[in-house]
PDB file of N, CA and C in Angstrom:
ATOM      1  N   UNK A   1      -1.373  44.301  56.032  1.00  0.00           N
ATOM      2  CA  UNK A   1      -0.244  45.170  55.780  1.00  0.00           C
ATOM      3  C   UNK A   1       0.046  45.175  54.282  1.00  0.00           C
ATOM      4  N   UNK A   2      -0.016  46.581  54.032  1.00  0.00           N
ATOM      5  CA  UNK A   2       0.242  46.498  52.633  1.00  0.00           C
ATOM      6  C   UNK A   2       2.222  46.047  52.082  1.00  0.00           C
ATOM      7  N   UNK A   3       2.332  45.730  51.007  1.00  0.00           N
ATOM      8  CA  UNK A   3       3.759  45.283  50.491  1.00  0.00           C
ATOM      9  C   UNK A   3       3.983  46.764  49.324  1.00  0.00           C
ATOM     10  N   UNK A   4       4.852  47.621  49.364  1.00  0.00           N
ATOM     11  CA  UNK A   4       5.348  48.305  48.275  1.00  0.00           C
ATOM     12  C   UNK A   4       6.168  48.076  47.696  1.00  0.00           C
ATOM     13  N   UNK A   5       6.462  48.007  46.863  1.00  0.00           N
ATOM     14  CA  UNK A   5       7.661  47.541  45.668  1.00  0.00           C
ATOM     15  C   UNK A   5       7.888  48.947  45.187  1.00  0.00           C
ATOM     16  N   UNK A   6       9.080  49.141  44.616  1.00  0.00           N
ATOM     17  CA  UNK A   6       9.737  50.178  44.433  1.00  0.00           C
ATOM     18  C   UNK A   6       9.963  50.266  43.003  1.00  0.00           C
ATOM     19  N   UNK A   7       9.189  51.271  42.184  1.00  0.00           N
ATOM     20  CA  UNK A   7       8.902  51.184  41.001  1.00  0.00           C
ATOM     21  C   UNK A   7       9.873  51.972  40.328  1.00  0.00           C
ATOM     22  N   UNK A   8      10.684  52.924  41.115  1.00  0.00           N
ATOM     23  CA  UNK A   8      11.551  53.658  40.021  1.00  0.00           C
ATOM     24  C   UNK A   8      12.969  53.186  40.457  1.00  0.00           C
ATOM     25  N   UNK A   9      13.294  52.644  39.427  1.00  0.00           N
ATOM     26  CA  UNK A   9      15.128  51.664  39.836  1.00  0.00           C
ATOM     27  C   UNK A   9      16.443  52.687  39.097  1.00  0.00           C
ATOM     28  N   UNK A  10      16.042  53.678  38.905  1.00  0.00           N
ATOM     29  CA  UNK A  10      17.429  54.316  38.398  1.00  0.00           C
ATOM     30  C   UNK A  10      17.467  54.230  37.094  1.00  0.00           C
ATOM     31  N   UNK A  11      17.926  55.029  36.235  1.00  0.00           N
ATOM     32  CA  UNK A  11      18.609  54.823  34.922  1.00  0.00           C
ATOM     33  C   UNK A  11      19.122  53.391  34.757  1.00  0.00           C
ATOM     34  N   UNK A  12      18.682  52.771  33.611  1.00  0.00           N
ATOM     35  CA  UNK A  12      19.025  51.647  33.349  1.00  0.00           C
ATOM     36  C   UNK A  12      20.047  51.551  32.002  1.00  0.00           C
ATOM     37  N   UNK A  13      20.744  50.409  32.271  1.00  0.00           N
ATOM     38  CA  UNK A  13      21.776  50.187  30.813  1.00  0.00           C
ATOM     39  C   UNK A  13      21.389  50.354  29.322  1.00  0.00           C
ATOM     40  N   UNK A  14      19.935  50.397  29.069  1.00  0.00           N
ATOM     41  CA  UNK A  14      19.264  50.305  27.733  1.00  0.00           C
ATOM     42  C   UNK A  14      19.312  51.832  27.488  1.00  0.00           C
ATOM     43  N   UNK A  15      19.810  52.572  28.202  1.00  0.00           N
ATOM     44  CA  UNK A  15      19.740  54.756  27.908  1.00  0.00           C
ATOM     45  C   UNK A  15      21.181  54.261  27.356  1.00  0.00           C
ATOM     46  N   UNK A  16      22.055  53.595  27.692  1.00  0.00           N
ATOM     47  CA  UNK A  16      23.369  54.161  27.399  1.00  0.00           C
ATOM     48  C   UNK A  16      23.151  53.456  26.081  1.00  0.00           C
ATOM     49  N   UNK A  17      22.987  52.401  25.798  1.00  0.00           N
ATOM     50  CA  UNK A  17      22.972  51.475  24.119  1.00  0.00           C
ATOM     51  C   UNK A  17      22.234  51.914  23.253  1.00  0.00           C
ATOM     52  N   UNK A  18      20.852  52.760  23.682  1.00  0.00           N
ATOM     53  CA  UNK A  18      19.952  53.256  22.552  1.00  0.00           C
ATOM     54  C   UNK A  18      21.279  54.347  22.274  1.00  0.00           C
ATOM     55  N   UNK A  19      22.296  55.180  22.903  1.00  0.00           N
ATOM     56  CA  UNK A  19      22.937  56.097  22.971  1.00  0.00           C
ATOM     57  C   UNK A  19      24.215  55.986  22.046  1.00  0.00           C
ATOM     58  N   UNK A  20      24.577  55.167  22.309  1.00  0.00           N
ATOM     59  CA  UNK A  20      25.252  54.312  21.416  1.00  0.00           C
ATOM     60  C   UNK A  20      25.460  53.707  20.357  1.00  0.00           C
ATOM     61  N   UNK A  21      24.461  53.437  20.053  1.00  0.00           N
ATOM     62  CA  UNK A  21      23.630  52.933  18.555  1.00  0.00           C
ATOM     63  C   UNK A  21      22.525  54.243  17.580  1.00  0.00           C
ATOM     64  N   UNK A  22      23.122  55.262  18.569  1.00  0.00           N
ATOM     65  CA  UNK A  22      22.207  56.172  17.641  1.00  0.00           C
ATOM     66  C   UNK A  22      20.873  55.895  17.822  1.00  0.00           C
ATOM     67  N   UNK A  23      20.099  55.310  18.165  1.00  0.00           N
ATOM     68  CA  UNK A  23      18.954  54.685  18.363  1.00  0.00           C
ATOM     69  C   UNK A  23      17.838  55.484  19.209  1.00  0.00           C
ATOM     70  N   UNK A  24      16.891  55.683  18.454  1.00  0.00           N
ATOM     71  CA  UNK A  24      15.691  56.700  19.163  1.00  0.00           C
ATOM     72  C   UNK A  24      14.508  55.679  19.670  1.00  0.00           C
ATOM     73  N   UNK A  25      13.685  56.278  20.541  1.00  0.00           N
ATOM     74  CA  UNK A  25      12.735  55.096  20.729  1.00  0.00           C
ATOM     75  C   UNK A  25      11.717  54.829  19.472  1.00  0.00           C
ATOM     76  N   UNK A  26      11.738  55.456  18.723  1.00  0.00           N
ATOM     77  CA  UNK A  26      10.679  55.279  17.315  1.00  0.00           C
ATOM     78  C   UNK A  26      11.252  54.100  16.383  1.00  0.00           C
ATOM     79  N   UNK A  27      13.125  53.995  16.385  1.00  0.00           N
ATOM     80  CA  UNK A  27      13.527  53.290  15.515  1.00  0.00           C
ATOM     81  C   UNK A  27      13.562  51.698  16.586  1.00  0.00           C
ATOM     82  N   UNK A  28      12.821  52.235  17.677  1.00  0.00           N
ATOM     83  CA  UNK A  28      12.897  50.459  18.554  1.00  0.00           C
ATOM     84  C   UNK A  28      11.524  49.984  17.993  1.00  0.00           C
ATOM     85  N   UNK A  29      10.523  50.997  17.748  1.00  0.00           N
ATOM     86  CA  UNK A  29       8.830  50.451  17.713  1.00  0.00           C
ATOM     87  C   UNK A  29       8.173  50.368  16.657  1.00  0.00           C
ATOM     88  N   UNK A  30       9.826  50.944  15.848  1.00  0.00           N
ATOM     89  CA  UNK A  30       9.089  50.739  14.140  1.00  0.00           C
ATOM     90  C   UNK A  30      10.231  48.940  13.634  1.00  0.00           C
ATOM     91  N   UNK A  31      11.071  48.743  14.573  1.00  0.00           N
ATOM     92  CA  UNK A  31      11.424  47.316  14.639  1.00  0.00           C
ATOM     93  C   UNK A  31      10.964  46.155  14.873  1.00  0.00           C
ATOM     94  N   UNK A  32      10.051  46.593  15.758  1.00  0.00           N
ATOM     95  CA  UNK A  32       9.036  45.594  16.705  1.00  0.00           C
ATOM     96  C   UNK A  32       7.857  45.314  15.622  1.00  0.00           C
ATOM     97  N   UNK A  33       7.872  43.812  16.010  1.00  0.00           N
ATOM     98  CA  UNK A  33       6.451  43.012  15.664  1.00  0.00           C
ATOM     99  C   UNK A  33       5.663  42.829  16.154  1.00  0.00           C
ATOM    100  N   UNK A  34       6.072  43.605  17.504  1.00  0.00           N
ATOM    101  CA  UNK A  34       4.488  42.959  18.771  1.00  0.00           C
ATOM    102  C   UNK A  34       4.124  44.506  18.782  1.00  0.00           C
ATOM    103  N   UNK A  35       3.433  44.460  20.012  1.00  0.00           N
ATOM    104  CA  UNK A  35       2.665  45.711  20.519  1.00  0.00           C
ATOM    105  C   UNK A  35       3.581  46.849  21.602  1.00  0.00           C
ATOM    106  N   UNK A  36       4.231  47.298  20.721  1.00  0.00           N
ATOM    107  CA  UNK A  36       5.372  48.254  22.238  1.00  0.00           C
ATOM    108  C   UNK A  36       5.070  49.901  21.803  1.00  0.00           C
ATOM    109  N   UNK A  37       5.266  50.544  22.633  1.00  0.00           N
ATOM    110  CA  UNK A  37       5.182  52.056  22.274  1.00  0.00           C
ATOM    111  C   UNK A  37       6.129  52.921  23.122  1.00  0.00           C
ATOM    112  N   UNK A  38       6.219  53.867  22.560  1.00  0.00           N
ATOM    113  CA  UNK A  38       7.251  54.946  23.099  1.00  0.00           C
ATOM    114  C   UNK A  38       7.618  55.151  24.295  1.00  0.00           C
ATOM    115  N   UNK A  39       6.536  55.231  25.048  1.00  0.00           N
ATOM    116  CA  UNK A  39       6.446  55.496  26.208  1.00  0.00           C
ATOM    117  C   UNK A  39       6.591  54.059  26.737  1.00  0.00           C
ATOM    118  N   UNK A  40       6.666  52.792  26.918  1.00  0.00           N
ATOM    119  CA  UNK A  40       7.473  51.730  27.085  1.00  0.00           C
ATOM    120  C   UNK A  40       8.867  52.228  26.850  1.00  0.00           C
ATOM    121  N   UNK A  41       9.670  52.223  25.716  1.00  0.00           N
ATOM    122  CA  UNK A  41      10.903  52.478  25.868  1.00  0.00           C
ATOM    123  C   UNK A  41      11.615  53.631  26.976  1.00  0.00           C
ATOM    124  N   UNK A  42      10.820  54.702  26.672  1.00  0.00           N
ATOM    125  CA  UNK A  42      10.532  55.898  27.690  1.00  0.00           C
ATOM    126  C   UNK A  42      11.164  55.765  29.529  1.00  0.00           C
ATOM    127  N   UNK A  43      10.226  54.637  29.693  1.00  0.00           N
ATOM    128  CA  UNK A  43      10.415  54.068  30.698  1.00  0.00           C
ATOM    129  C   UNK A  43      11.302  52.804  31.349  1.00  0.00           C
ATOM    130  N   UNK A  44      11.827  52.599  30.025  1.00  0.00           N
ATOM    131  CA  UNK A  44      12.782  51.198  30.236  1.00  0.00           C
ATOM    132  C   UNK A  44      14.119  52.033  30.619  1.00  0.00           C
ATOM    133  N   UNK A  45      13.739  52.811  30.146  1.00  0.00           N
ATOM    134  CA  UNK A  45      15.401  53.685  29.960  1.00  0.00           C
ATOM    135  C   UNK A  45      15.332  54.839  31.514  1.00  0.00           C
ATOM    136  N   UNK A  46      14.544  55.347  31.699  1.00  0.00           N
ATOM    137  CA  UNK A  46      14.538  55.761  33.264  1.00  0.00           C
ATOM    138  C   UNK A  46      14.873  54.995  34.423  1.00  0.00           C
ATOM    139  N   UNK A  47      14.126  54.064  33.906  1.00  0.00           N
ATOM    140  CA  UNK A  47      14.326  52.552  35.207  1.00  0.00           C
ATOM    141  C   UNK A  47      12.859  52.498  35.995  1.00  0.00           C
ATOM    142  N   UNK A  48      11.554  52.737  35.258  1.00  0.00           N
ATOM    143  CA  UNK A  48      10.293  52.384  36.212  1.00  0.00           C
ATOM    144  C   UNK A  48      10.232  50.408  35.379  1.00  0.00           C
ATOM    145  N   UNK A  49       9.774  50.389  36.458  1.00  0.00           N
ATOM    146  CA  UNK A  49       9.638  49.323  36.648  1.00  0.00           C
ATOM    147  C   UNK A  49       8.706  48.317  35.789  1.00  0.00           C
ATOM    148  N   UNK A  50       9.011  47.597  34.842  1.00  0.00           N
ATOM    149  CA  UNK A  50       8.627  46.800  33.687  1.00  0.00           C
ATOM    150  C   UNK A  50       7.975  45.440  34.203  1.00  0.00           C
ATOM    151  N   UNK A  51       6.841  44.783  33.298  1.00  0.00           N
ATOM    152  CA  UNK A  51       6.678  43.667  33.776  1.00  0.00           C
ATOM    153  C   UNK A  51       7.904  42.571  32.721  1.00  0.00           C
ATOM    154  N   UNK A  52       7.936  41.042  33.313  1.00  0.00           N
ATOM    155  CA  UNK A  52       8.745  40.541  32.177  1.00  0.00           C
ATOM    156  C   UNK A  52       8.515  40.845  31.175  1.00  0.00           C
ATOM    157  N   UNK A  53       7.426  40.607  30.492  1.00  0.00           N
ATOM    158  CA  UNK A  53       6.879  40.601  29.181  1.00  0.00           C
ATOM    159  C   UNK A  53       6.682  41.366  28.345  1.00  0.00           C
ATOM    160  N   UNK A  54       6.938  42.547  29.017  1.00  0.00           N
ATOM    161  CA  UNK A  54       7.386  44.013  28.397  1.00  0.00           C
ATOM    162  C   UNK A  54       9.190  44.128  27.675  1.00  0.00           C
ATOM    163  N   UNK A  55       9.679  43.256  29.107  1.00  0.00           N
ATOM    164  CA  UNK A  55      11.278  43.724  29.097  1.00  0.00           C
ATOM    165  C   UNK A  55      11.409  42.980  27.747  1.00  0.00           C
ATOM    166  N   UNK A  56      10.913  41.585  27.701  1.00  0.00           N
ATOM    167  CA  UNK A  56      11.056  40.935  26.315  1.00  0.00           C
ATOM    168  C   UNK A  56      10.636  41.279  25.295  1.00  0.00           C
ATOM    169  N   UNK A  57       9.865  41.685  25.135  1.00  0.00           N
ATOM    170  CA  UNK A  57       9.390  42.523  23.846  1.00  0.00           C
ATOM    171  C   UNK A  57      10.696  43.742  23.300  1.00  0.00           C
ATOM    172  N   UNK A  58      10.795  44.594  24.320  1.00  0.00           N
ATOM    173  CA  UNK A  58      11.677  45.312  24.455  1.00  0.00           C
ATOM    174  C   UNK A  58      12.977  44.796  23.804  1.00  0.00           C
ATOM    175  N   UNK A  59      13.593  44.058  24.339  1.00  0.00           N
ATOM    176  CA  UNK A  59      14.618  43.065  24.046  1.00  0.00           C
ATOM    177  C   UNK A  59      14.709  42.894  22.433  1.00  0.00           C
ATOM    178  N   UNK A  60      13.517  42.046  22.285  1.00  0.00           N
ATOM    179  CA  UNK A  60      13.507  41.518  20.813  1.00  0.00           C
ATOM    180  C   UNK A  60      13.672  42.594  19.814  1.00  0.00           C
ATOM    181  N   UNK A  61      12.587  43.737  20.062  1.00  0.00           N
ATOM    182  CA  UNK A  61      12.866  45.353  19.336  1.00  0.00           C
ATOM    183  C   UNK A  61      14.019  45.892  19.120  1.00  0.00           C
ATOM    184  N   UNK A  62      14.768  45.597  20.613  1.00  0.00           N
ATOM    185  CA  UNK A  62      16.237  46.558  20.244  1.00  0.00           C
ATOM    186  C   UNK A  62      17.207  45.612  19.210  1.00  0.00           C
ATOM    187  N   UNK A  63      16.864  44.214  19.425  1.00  0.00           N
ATOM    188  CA  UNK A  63      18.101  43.517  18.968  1.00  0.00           C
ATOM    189  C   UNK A  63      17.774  43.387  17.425  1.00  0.00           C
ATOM    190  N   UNK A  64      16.427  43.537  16.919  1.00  0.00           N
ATOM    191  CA  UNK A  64      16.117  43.601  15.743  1.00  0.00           C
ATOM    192  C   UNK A  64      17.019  45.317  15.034  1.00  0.00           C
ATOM    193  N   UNK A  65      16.287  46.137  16.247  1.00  0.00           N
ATOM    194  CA  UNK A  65      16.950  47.598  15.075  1.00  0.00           C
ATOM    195  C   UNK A  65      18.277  47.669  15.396  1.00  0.00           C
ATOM    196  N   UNK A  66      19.607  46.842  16.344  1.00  0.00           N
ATOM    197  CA  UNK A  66      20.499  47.015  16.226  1.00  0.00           C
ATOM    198  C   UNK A  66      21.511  45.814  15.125  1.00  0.00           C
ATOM    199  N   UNK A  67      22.753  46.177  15.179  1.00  0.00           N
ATOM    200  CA  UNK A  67      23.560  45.162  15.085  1.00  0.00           C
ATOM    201  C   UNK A  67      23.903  44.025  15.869  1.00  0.00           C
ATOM    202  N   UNK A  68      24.054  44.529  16.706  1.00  0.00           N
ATOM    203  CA  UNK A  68      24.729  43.628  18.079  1.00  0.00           C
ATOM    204  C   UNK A  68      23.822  43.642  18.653  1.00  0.00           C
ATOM    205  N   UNK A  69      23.729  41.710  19.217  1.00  0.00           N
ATOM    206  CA  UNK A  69      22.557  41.097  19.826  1.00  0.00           C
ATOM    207  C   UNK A  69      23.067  41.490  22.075  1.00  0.00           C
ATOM    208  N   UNK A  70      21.674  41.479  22.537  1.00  0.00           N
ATOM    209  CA  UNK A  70      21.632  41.603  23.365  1.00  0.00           C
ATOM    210  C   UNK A  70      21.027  41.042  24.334  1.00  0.00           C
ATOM    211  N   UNK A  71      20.995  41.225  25.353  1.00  0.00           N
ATOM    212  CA  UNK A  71      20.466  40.236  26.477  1.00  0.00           C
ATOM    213  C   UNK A  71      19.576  40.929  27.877  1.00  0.00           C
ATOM    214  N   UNK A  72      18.660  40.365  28.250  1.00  0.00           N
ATOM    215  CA  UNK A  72      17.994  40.729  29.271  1.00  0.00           C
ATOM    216  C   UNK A  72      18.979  41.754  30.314  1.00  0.00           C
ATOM    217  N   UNK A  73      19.884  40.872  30.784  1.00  0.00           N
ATOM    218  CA  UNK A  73      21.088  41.573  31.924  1.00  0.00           C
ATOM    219  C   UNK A  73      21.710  42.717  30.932  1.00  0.00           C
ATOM    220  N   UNK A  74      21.831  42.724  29.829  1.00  0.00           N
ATOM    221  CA  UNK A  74      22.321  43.581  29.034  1.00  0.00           C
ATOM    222  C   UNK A  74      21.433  45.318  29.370  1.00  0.00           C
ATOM    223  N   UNK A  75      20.439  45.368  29.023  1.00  0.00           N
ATOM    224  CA  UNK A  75      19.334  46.047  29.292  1.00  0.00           C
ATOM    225  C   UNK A  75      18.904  46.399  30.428  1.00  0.00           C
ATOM    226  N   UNK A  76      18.443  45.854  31.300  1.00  0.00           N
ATOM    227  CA  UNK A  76      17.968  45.868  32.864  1.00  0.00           C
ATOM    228  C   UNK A  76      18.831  45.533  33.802  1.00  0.00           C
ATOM    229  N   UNK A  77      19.105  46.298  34.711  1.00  0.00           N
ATOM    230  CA  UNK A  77      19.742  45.872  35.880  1.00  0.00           C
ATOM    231  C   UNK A  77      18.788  45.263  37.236  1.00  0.00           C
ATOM    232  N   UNK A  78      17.291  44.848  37.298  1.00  0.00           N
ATOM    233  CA  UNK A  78      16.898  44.419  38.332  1.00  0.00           C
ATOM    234  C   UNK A  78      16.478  43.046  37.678  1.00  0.00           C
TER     235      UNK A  78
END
């Protein structure tokens, strides 16, 4: 029996703060030191479904191009 997991979770909290901060996904990936791209943010902000290690990357990007530091639960609601 196969197991499905449910890959699209809704609009997530990281649409309203990039929104907030003025913040485009270019000014998250020109912040970042690792490997993230547009279409990562793209999708963080729809709500498909991220592995951890994405969400952290993610994380570190936004809190670099913002002011105000942030947090996993901050960002993602699953």
């Amino acid at each position: 029996m196969e197991c499905l997991m449910e890959r699209n979770l809704g609009e997530q909290p990281i649409k309203n703060i990039l929104q907030e901060h003025r913040l485009k996904s270019h000014d998250v990936v020109a912040a970042s030191d690792e490997n993230i791209t547009h279409k990562m943010i793209a999708r963080a902000a729809k709500g498909r479904w991220l592995t951890p290690q994405v969400r952290r990357k993610i994380l570190k990007a936004l809190n670099k191009a913002c002011p105000k530091r942030y947090t996993l639960t901050d960002l993602f609601n699953y």
